[in-house]
Protein backbone atom coordinates (compact mmCIF):
# COMPACT_ATOMS: atom_id res chain seq x y z
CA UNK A 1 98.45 128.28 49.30
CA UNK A 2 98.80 130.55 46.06
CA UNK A 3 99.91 128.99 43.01
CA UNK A 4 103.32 130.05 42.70
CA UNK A 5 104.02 127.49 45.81
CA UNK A 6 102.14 124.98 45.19
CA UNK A 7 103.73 125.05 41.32
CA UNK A 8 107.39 125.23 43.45
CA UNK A 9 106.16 121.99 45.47
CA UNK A 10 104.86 120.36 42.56
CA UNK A 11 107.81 120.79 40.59
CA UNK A 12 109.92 119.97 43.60
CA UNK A 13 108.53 116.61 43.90
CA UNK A 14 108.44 115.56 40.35
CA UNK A 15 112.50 116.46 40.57
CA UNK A 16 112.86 114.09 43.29
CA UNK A 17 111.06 111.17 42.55
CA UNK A 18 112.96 110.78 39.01
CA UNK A 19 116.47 110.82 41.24
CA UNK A 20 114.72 108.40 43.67
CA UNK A 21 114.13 105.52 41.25
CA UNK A 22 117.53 105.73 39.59
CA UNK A 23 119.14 105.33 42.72
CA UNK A 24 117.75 102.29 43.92
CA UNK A 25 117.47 100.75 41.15
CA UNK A 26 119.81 97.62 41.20
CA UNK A 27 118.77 96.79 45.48
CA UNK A 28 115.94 95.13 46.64
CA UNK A 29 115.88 96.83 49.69
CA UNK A 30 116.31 100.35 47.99
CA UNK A 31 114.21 99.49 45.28
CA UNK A 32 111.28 98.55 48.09
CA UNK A 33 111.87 101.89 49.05
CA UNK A 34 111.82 103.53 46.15
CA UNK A 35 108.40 102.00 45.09
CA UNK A 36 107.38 103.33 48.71
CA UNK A 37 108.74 106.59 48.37
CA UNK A 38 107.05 107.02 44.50
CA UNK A 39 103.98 105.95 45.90
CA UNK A 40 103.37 108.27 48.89
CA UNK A 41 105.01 111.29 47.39
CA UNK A 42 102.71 110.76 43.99
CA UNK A 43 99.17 110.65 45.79
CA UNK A 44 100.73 114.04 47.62
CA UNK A 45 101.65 115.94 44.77
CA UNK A 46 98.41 114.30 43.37
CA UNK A 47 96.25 115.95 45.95
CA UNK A 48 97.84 119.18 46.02
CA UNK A 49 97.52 119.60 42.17
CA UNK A 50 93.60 118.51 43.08
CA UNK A 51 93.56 120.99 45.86
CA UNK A 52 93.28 123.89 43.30
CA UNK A 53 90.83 122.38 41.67
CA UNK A 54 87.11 123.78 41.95
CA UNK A 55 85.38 124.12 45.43
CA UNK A 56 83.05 122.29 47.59
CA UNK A 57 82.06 119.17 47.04
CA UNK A 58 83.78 118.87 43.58
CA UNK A 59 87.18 120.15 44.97
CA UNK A 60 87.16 116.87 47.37
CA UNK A 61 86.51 114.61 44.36
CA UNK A 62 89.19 116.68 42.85
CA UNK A 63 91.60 115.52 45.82
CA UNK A 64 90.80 112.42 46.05
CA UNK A 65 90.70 111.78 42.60
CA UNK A 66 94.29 113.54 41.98
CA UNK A 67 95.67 111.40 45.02
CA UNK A 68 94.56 108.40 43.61
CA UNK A 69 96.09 109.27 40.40
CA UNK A 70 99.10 110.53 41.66
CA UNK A 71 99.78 107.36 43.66
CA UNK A 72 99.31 105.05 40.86
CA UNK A 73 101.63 107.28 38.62
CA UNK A 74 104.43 107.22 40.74
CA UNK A 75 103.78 103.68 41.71
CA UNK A 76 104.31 102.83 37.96
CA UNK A 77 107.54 104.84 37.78
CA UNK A 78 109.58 103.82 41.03
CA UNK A 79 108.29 100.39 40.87
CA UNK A 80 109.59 97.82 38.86
């Protein structure tokens, strides 16, 4: 992927997952999702942003290390 998509994707996903919590917010049921939806989509964009990262062995800590990241970040903002 070149970084003009994976910027797109990136930028796509960080637009959605502010709309996501907002909407659910008052539910339990939507706000379960939410906090599942936040979760998943933050250890993707996570891993793609880690994806660019170096190469070898370091660009696999960079993916799991961004994943991990990214799913705790959006855990903390959909889930309250």
């Amino acid at each position: 992927m070149n970084k003009r998509t994976i910027t797109f994707i990136l930028a796509g996903g960080l637009a959605l997952s502010g709309c996501q919590s907002a909407m659910f917010s008052q539910g339990t049921t939507g706000n379960e999702f939410a906090c599942i939806a936040g979760t998943v989509g933050g250890a993707v964009v996570g891993g793609l942003v880690g994806a660019t990262i170096g190469s070898g062995t370091g660009q696999l800590w960079a993916v799991g290390s961004g994943a991990t990241l990214g799913a705790a970040g959006g855990n903390a903002l959909t889930c309250i």
